[in-house]
C-alpha atoms as a PDB file:
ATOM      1  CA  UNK A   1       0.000   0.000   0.000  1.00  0.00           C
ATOM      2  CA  UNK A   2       2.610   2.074   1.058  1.00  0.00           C
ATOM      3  CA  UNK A   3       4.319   2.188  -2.894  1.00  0.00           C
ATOM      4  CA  UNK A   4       1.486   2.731  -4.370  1.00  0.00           C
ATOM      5  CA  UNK A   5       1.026   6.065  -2.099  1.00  0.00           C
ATOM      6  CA  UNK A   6       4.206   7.091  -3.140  1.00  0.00           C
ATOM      7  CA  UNK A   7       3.901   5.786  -7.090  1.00  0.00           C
ATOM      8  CA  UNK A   8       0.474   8.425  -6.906  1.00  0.00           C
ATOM      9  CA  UNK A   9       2.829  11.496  -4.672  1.00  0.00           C
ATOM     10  CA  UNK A  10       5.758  11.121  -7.743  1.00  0.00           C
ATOM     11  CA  UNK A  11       2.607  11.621 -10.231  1.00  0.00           C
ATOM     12  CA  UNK A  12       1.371  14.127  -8.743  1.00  0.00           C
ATOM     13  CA  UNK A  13       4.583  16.157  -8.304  1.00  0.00           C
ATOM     14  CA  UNK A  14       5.281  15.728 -11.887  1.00  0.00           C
ATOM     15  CA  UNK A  15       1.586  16.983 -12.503  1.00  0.00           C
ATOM     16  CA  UNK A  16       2.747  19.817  -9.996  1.00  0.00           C
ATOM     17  CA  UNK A  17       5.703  21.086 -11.856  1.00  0.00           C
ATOM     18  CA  UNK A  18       3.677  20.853 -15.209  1.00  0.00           C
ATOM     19  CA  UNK A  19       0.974  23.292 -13.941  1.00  0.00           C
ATOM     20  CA  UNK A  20       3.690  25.587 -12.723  1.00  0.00           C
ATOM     21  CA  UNK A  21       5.540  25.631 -15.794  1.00  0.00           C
ATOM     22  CA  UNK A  22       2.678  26.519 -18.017  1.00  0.00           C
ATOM     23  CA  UNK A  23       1.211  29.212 -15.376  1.00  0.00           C
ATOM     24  CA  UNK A  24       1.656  32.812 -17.418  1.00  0.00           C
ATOM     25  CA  UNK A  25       4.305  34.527 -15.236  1.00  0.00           C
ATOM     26  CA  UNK A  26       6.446  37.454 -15.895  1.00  0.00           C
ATOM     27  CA  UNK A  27       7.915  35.888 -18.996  1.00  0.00           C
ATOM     28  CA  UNK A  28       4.843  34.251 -20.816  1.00  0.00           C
ATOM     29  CA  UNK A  29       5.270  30.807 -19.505  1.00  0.00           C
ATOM     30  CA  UNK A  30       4.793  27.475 -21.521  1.00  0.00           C
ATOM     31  CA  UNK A  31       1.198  28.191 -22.468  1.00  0.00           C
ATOM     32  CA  UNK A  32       1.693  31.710 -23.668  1.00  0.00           C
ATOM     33  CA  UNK A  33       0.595  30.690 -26.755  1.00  0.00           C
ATOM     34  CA  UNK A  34      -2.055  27.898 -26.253  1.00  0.00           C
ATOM     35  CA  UNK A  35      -5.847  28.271 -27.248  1.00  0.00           C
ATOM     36  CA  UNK A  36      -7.013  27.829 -23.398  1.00  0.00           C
ATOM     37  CA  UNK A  37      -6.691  31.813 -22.946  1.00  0.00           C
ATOM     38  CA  UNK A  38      -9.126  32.117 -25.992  1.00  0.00           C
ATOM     39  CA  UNK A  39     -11.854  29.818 -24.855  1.00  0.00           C
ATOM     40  CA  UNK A  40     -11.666  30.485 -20.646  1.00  0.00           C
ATOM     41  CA  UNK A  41      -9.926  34.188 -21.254  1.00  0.00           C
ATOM     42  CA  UNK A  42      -6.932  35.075 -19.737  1.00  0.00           C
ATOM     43  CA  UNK A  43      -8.608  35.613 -16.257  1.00  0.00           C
ATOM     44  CA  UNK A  44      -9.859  32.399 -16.345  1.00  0.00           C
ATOM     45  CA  UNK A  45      -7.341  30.091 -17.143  1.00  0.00           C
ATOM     46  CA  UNK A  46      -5.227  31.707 -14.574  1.00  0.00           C
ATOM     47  CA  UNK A  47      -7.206  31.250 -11.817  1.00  0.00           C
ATOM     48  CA  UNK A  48      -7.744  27.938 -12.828  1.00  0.00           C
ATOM     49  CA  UNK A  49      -4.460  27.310 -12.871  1.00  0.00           C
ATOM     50  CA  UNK A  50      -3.721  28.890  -9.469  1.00  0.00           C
ATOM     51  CA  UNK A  51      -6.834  26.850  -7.893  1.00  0.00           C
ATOM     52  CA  UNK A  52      -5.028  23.697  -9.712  1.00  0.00           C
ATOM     53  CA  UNK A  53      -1.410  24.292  -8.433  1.00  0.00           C
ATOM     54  CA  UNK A  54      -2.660  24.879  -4.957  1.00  0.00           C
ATOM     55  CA  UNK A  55      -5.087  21.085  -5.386  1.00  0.00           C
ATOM     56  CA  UNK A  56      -1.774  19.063  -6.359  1.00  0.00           C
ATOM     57  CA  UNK A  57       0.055  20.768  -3.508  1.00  0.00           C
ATOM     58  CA  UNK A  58      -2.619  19.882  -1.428  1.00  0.00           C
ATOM     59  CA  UNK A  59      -2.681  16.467  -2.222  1.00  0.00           C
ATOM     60  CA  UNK A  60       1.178  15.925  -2.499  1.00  0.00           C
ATOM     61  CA  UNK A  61       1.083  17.076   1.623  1.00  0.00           C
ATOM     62  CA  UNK A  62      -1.519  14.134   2.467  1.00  0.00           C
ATOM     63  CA  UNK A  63      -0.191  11.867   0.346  1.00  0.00           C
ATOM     64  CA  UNK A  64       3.938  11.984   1.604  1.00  0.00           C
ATOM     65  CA  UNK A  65       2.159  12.450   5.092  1.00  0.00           C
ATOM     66  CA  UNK A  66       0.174   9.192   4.835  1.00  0.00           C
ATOM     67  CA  UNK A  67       3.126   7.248   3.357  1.00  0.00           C
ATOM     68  CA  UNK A  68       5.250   8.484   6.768  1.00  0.00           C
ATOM     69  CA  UNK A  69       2.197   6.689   8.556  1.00  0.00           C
ATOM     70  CA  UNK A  70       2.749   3.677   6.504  1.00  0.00           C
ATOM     71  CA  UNK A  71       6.621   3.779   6.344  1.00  0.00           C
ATOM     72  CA  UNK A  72       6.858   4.384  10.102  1.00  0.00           C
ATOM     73  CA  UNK A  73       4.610   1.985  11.012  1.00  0.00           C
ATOM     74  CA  UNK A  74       7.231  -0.629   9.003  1.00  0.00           C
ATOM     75  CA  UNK A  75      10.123   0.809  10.733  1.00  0.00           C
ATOM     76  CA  UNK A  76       8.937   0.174  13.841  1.00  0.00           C
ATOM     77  CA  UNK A  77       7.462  -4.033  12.929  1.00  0.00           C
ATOM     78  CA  UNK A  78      10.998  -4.574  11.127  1.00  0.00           C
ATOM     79  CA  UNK A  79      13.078  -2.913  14.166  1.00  0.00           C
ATOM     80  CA  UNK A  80      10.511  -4.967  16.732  1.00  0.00           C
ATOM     81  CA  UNK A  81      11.177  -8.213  14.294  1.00  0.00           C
ATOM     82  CA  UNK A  82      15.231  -7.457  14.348  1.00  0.00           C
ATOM     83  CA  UNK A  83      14.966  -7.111  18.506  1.00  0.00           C
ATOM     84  CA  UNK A  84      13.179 -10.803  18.642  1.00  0.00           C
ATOM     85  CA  UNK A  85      15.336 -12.465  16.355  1.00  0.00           C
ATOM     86  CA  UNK A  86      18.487 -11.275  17.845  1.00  0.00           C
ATOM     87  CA  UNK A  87      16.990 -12.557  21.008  1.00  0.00           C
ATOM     88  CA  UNK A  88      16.193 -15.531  20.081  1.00  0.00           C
ATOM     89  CA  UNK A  89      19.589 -16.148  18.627  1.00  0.00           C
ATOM     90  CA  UNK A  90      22.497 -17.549  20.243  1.00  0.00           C
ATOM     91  CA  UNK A  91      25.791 -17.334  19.457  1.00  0.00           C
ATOM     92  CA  UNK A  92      28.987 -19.627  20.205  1.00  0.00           C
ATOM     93  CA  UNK A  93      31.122 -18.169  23.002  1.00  0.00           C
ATOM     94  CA  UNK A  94      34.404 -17.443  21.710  1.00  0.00           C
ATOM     95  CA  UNK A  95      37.070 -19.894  22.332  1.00  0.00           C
ATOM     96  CA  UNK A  96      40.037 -19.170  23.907  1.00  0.00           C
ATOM     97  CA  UNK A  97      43.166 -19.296  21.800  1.00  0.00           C
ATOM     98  CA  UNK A  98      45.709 -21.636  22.812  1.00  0.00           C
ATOM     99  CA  UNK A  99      48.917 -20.564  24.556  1.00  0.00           C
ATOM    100  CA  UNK A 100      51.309 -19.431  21.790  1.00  0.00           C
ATOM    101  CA  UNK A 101      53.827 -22.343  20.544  1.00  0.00           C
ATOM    102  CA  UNK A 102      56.874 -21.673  21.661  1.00  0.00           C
ATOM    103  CA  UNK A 103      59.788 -21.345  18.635  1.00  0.00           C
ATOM    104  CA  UNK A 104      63.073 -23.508  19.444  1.00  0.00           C
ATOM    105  CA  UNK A 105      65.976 -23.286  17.364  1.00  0.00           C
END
């Protein structure tokens, strides 16, 4: 569930920088010359696009929000999973090395 919240926040970022890009700022944007301004009017498609920049932002908060939820709530079953295993697990004590041999010439 969790990659399909983030597979929709990627989309909609992508969707995000698109609207930005063709918003009509100081230097004409990417939709200076697009037939949207002659069927809503100039007003019009800019406050639709302002109205649709701030929906995707919107959305791309709830959405990386809710995949923390999801993502944290993983982080703490795999660190709770690690903890038991470990626990569970024994391990060999060491063994002693032997005393060193000693060298005769």
């Amino acid at each position: 569930m969790a990659h399909i919240i983030i597979v929709l926040a990627v989309i909609v970022a992508i969707l995000l920088v698109a609207v930005v890009l063709i918003q009509n700022s100081k230097g004409g944007g990417l939709a200076a010359g697009s037939s949207a301004n002659q069927v809503m009017g100039v007003k019009g498609t800019t406050e639709f696009l302002e109205k649709l920049t701030w929906g995707f932002a919107g959305v791309l908060v709830v959405l990386v929000v809710v995949s923390r939820m999801f993502y944290g709530q993983a982080t703490v079953e795999a660190d709770s999973q690690l903890k038991e295993k470990a626990a569970t697990t024994t391990t060999a004590a060491p063994v002693a090395p032997s005393a060193a041999p000693s060298k005769t010439l």
